[in-house]
PDB file of N, CA and C in Angstrom:
ATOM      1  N   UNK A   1      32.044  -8.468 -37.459  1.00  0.00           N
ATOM      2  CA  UNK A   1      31.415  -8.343 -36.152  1.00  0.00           C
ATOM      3  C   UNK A   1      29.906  -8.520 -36.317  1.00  0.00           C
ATOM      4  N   UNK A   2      29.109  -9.338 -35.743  1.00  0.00           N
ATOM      5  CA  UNK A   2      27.829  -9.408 -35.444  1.00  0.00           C
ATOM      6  C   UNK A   2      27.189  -8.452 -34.596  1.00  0.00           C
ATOM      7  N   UNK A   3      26.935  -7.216 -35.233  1.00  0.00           N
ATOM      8  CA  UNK A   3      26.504  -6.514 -34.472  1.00  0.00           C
ATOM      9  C   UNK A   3      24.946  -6.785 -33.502  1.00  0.00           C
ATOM     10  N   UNK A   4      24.244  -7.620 -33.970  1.00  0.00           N
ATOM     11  CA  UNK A   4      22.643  -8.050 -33.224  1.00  0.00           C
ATOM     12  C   UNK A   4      23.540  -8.636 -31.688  1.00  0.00           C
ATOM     13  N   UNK A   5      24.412  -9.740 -32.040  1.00  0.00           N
ATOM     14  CA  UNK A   5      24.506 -10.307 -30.847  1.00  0.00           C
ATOM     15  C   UNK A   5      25.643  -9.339 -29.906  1.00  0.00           C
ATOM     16  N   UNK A   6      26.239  -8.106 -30.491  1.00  0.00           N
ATOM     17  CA  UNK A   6      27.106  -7.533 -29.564  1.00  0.00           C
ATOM     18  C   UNK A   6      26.204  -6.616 -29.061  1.00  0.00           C
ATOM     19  N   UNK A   7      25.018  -6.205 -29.628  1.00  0.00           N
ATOM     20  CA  UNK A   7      23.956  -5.154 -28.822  1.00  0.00           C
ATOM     21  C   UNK A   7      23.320  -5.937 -27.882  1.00  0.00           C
ATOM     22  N   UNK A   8      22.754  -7.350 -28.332  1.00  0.00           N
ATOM     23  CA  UNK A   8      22.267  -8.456 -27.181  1.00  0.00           C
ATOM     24  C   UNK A   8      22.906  -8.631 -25.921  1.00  0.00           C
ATOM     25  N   UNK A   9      24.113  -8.720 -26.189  1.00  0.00           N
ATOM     26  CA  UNK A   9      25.217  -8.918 -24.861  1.00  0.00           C
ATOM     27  C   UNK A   9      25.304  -7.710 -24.036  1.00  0.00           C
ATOM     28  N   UNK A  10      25.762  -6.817 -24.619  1.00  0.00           N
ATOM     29  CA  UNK A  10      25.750  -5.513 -24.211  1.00  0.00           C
ATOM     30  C   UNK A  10      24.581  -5.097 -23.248  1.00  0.00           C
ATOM     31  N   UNK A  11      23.388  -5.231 -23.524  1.00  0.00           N
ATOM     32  CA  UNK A  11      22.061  -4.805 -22.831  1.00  0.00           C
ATOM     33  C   UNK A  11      21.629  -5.813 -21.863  1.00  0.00           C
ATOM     34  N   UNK A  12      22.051  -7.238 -22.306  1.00  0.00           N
ATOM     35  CA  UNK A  12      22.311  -8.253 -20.994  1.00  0.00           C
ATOM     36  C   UNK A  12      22.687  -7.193 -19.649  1.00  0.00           C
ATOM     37  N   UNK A  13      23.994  -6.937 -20.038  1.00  0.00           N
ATOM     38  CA  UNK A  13      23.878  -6.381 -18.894  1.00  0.00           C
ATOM     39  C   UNK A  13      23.476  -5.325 -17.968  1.00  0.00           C
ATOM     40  N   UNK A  14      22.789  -4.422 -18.321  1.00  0.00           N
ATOM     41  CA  UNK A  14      21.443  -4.126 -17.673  1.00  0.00           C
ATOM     42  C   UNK A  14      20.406  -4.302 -17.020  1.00  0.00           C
ATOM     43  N   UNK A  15      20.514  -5.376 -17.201  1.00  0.00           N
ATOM     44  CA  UNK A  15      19.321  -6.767 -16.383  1.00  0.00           C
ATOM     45  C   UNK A  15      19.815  -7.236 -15.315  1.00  0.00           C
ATOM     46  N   UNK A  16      18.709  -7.945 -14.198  1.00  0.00           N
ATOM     47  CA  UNK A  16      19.645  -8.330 -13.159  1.00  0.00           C
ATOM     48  C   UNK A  16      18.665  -7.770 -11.886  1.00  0.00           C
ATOM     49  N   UNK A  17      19.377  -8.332 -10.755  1.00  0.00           N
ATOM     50  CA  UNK A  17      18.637  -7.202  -9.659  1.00  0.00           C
ATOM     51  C   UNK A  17      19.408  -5.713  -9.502  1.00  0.00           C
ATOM     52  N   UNK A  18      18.290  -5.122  -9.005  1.00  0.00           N
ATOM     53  CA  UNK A  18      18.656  -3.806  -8.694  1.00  0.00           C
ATOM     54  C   UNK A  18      18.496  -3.429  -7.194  1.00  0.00           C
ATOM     55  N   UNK A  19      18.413  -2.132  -6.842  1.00  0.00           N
ATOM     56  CA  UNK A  19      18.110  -1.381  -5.624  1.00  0.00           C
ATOM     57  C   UNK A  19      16.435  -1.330  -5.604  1.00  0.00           C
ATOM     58  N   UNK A  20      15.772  -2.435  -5.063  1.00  0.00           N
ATOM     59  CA  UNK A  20      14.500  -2.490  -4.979  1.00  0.00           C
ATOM     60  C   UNK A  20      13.891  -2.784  -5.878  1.00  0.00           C
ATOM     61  N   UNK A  21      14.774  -3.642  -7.270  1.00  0.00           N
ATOM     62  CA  UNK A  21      13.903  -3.738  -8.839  1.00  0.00           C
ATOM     63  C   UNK A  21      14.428  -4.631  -9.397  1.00  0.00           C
ATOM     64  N   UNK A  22      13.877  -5.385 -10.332  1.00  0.00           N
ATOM     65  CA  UNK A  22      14.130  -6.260 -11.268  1.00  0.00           C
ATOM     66  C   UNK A  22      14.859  -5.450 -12.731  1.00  0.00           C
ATOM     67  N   UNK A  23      15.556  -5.727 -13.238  1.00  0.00           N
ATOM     68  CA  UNK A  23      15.385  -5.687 -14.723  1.00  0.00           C
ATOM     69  C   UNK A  23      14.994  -6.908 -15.827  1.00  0.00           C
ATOM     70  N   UNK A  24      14.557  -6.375 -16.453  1.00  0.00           N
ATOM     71  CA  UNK A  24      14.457  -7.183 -18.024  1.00  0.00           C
ATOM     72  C   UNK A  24      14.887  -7.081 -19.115  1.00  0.00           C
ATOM     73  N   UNK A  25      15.141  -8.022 -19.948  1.00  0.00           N
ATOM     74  CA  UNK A  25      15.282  -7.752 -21.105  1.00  0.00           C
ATOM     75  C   UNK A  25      13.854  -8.257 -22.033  1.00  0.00           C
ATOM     76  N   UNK A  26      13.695  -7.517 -23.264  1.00  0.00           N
ATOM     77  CA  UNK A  26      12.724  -7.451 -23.643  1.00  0.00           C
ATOM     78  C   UNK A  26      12.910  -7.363 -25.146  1.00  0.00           C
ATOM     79  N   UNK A  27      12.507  -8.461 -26.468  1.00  0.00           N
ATOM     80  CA  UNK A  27      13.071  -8.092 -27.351  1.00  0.00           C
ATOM     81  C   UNK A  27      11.922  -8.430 -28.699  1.00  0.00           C
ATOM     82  N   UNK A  28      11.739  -7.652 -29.505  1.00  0.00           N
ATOM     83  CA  UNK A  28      10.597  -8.014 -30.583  1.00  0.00           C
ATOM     84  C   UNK A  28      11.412  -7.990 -31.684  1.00  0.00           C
ATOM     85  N   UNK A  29      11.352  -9.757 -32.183  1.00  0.00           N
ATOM     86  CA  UNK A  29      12.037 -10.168 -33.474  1.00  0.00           C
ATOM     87  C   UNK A  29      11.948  -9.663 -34.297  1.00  0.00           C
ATOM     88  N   UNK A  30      10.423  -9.568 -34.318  1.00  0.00           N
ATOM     89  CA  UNK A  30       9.866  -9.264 -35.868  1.00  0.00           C
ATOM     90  C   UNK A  30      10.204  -8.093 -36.223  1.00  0.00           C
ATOM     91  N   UNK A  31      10.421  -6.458 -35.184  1.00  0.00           N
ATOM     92  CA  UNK A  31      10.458  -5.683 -35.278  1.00  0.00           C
ATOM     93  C   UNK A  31      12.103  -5.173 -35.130  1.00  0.00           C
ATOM     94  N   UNK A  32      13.040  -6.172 -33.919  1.00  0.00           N
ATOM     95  CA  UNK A  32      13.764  -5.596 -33.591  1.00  0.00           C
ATOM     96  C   UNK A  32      13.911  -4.348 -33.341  1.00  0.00           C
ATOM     97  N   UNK A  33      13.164  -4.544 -32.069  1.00  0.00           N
ATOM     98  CA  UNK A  33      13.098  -3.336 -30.738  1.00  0.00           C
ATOM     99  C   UNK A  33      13.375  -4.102 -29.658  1.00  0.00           C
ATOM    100  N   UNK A  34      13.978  -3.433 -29.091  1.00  0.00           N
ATOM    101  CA  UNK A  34      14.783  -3.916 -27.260  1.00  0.00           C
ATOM    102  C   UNK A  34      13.913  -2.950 -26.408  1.00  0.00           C
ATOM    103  N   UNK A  35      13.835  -3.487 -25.603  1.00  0.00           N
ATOM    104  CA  UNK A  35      13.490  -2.735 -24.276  1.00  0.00           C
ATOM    105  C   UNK A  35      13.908  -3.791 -22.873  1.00  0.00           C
ATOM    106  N   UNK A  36      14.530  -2.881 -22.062  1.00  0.00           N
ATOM    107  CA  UNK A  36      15.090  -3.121 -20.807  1.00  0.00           C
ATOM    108  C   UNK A  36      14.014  -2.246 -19.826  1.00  0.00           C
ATOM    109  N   UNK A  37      13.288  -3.360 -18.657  1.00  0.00           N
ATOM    110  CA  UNK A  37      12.564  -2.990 -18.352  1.00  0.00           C
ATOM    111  C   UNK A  37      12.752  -3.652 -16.786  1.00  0.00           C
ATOM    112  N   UNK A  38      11.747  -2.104 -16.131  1.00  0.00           N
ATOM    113  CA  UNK A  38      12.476  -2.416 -14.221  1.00  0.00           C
ATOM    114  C   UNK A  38      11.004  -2.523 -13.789  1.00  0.00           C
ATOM    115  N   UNK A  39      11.505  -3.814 -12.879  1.00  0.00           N
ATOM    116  CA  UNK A  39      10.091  -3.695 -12.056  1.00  0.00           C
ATOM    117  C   UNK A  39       9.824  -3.949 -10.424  1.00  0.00           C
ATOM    118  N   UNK A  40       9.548  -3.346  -9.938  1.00  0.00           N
ATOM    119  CA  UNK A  40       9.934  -2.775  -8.332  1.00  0.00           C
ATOM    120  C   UNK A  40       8.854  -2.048  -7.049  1.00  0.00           C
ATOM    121  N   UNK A  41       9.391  -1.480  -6.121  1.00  0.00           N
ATOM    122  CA  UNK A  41       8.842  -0.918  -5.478  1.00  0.00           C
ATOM    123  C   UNK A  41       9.513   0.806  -5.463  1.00  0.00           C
ATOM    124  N   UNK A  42       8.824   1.182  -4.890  1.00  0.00           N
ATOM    125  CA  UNK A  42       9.225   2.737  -4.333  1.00  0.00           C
ATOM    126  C   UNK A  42       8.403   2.820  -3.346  1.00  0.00           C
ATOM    127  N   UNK A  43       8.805   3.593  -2.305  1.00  0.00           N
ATOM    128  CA  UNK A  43       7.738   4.251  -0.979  1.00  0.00           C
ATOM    129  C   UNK A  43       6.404   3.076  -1.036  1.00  0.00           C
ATOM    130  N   UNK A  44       7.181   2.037  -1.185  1.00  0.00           N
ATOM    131  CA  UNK A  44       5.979   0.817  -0.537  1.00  0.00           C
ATOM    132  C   UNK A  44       5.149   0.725  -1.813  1.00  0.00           C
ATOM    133  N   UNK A  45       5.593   1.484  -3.030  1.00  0.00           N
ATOM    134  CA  UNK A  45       4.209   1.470  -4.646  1.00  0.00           C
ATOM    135  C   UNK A  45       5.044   0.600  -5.379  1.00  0.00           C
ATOM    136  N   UNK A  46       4.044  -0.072  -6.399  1.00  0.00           N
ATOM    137  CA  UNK A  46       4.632  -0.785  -7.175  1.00  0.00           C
ATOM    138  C   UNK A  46       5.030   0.023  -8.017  1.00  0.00           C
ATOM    139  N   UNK A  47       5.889   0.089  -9.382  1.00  0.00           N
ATOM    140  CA  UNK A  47       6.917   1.216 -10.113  1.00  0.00           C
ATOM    141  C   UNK A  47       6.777   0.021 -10.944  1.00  0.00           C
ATOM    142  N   UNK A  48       6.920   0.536 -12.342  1.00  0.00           N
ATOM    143  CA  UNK A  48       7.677   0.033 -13.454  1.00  0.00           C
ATOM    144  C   UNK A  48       8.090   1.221 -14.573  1.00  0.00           C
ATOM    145  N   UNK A  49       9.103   0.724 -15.301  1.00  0.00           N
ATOM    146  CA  UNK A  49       9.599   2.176 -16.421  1.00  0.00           C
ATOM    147  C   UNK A  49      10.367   0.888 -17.295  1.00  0.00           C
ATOM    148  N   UNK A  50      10.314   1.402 -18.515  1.00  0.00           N
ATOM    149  CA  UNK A  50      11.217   1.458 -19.894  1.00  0.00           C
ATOM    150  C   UNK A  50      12.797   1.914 -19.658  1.00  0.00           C
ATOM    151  N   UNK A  51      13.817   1.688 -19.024  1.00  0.00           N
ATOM    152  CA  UNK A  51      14.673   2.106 -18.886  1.00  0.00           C
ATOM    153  C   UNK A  51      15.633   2.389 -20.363  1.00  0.00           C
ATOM    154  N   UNK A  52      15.597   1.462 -21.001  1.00  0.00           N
ATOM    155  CA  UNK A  52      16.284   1.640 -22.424  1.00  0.00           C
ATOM    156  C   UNK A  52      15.047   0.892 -23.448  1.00  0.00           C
ATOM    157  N   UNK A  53      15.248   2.229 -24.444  1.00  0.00           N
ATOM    158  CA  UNK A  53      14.292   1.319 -25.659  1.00  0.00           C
ATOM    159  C   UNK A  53      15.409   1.440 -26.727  1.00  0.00           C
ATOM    160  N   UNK A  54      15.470  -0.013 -27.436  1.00  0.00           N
ATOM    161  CA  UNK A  54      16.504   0.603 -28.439  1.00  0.00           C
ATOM    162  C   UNK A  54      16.194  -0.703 -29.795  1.00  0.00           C
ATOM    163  N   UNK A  55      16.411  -0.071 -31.304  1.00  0.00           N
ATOM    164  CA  UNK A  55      16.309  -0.578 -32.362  1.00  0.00           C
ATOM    165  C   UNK A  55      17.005  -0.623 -33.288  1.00  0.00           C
ATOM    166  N   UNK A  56      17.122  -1.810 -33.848  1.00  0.00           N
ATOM    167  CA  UNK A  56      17.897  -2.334 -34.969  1.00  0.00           C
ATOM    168  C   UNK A  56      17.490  -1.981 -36.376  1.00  0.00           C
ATOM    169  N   UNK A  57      18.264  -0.970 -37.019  1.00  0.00           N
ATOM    170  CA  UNK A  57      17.536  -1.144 -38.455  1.00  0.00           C
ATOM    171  C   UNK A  57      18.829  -0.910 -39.377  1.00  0.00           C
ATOM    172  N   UNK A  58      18.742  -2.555 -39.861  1.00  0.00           N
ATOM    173  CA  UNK A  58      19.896  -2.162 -41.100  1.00  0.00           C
ATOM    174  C   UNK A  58      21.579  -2.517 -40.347  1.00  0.00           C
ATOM    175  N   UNK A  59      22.364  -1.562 -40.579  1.00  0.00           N
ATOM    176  CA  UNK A  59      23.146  -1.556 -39.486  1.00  0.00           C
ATOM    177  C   UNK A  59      23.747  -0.517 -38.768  1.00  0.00           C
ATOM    178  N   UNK A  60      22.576  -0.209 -38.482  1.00  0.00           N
ATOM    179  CA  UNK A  60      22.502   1.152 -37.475  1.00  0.00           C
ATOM    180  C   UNK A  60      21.360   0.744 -35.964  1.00  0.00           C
ATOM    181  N   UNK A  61      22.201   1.214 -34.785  1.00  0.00           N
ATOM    182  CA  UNK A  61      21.744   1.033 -33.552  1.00  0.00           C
ATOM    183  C   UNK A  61      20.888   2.359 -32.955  1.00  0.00           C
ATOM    184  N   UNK A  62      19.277   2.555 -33.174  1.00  0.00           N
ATOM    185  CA  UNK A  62      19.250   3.854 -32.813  1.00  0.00           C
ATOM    186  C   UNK A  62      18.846   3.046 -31.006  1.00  0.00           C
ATOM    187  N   UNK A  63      18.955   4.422 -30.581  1.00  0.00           N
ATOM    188  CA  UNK A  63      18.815   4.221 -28.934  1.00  0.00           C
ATOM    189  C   UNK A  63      17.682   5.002 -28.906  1.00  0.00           C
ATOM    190  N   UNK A  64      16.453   4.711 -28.614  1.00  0.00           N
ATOM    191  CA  UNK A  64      15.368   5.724 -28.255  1.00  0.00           C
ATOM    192  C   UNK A  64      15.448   6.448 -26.814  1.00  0.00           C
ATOM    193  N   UNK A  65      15.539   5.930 -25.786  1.00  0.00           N
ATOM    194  CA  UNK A  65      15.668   5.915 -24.409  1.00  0.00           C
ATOM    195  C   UNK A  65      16.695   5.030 -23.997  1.00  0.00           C
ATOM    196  N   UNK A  66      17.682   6.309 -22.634  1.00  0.00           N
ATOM    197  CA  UNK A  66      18.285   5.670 -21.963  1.00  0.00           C
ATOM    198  C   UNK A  66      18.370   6.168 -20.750  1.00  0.00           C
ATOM    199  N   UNK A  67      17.514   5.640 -19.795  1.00  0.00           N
ATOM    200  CA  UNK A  67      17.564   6.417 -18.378  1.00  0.00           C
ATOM    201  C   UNK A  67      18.726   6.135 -17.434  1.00  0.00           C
ATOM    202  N   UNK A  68      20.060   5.088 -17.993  1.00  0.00           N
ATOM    203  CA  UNK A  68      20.845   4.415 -17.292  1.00  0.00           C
ATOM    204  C   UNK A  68      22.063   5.928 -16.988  1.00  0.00           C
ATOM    205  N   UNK A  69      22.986   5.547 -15.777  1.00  0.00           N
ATOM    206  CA  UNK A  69      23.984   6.944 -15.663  1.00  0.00           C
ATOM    207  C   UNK A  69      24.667   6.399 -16.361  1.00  0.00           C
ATOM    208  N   UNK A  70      24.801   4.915 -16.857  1.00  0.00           N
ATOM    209  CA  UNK A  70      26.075   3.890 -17.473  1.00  0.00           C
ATOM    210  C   UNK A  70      24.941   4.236 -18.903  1.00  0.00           C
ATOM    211  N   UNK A  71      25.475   5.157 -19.563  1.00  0.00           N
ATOM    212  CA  UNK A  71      24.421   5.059 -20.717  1.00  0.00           C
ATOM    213  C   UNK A  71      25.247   3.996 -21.674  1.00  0.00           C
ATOM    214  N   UNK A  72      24.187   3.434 -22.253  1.00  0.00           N
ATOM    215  CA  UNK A  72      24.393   2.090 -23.307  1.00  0.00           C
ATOM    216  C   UNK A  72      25.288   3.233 -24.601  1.00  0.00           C
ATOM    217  N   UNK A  73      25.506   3.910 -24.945  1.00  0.00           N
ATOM    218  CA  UNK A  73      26.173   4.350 -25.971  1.00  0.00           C
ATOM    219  C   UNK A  73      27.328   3.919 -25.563  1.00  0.00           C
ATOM    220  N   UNK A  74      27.853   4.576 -24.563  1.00  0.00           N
ATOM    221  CA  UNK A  74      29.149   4.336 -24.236  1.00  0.00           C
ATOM    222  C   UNK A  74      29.651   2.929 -24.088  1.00  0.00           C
ATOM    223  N   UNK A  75      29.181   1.696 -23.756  1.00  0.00           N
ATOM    224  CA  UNK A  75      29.096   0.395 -23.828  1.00  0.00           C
ATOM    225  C   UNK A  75      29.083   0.079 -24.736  1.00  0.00           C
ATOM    226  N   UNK A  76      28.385   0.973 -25.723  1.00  0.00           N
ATOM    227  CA  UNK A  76      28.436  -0.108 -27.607  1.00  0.00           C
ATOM    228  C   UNK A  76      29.612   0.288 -27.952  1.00  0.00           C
ATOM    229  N   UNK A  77      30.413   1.469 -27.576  1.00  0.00           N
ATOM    230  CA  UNK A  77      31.385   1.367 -28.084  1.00  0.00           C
ATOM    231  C   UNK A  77      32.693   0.941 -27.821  1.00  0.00           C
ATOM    232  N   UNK A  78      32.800   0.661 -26.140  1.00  0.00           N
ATOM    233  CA  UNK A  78      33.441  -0.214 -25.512  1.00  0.00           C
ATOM    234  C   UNK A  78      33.511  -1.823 -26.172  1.00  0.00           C
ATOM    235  N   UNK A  79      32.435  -1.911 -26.393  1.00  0.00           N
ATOM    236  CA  UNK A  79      32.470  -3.377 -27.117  1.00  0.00           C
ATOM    237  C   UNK A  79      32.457  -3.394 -28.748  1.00  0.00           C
ATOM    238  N   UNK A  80      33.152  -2.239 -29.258  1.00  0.00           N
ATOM    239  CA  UNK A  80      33.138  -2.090 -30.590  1.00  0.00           C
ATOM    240  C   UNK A  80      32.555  -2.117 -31.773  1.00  0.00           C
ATOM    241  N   UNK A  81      31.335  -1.460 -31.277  1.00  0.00           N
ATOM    242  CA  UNK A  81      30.322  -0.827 -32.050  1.00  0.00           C
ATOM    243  C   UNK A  81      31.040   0.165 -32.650  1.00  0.00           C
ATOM    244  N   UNK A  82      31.121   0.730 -33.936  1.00  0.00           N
ATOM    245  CA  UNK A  82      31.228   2.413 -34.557  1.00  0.00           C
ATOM    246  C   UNK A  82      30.610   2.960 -34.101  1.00  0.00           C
ATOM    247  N   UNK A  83      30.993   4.399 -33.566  1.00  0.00           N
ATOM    248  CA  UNK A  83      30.420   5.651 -33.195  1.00  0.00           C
ATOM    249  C   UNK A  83      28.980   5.512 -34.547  1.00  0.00           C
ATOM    250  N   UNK A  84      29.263   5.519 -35.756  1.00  0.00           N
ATOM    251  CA  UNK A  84      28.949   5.568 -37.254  1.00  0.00           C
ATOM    252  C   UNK A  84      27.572   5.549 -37.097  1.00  0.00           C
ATOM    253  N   UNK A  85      27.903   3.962 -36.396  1.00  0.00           N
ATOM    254  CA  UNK A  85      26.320   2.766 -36.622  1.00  0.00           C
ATOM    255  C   UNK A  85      25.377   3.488 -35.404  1.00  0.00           C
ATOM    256  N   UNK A  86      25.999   4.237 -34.345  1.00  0.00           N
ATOM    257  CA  UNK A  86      24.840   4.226 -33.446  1.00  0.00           C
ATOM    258  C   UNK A  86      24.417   5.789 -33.709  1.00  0.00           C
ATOM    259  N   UNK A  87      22.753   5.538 -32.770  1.00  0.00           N
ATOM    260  CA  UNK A  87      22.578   7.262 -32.949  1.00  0.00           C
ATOM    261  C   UNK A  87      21.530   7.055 -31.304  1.00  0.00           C
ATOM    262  N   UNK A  88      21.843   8.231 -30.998  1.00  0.00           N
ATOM    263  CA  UNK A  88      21.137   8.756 -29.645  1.00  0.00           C
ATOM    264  C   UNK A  88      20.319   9.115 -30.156  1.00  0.00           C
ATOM    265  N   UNK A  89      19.248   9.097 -30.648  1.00  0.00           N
ATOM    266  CA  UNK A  89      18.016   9.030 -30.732  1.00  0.00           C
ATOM    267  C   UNK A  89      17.134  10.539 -29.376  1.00  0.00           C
ATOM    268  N   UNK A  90      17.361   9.781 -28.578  1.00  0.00           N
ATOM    269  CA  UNK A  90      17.014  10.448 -27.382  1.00  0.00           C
ATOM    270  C   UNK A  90      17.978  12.158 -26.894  1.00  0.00           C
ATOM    271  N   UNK A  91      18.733  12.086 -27.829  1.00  0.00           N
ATOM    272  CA  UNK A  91      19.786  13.050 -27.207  1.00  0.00           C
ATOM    273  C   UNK A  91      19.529  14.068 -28.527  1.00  0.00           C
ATOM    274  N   UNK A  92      18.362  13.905 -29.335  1.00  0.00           N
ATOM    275  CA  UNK A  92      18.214  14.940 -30.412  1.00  0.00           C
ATOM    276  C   UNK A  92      18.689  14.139 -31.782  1.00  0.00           C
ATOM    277  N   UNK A  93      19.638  13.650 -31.791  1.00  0.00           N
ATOM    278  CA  UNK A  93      20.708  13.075 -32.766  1.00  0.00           C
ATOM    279  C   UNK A  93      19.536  12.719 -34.060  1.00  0.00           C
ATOM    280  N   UNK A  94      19.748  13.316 -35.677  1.00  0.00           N
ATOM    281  CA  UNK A  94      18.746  12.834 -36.117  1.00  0.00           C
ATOM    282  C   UNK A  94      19.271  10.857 -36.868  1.00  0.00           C
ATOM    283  N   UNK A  95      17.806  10.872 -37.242  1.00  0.00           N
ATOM    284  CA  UNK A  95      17.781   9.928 -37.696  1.00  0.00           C
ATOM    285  C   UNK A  95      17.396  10.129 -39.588  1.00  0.00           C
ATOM    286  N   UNK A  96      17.879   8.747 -39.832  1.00  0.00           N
ATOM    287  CA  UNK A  96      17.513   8.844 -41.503  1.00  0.00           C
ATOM    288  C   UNK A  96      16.347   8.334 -41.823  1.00  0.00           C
ATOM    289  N   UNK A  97      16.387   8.729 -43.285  1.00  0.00           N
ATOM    290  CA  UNK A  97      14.601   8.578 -43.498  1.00  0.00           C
ATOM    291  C   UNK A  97      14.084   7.239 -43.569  1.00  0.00           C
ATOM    292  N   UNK A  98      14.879   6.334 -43.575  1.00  0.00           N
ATOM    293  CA  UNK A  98      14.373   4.325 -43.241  1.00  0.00           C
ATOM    294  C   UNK A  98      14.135   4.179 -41.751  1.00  0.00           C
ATOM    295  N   UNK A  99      14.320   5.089 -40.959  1.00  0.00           N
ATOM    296  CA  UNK A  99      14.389   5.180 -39.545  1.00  0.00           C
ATOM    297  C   UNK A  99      12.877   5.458 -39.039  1.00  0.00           C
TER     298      UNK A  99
END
């Protein structure tokens, strides 16, 4: 399994229009860091947020941020990610020391 391109696909869908917002996808090679990013209105203001930040190291998926109710964990593993490889990051979950 290619895990880069099943996290790629996966966070695809996140993107898209929303309820008053754009999403993005957002991705740094060099670093492999994702970020899914909204950009919109509220009460007539412009808004933007980081909705998911998430990074590749090795072959482990940490998730820094996930403001989605469809949280991306549950999706990596729908699309057959190992529980193993990922870590919630955001939910306390630690990380290892290459992390």
């Amino acid at each position: 399994m290619d895990m880069k391109r099943v996290l790629e696909e996966t966070l695809e869908g996140y993107t898209g229009e929303g309820w008053n917002a754009r999403a993005y996808l957002s991705h740094d090679a060099v670093q492999d860091i994702y970020t899914v990013l909204s950009v919109g209105t509220h009460e007539g203001r412009r808004v933007t947020d980081a909705n998911l930040v998430v990074r590749l190291v090795g072959e482990m998926i940490i998730i820094e941020r996930d403001m989605n109710s469809d949280v991306l964990l549950d999706a990596l593993l729908q699309a057959g990610i190992p529980r193993a490889q990922i870590i919630a990051a955001y939910a306390g979950e630690p990380l290892p020391d290459a992390a």
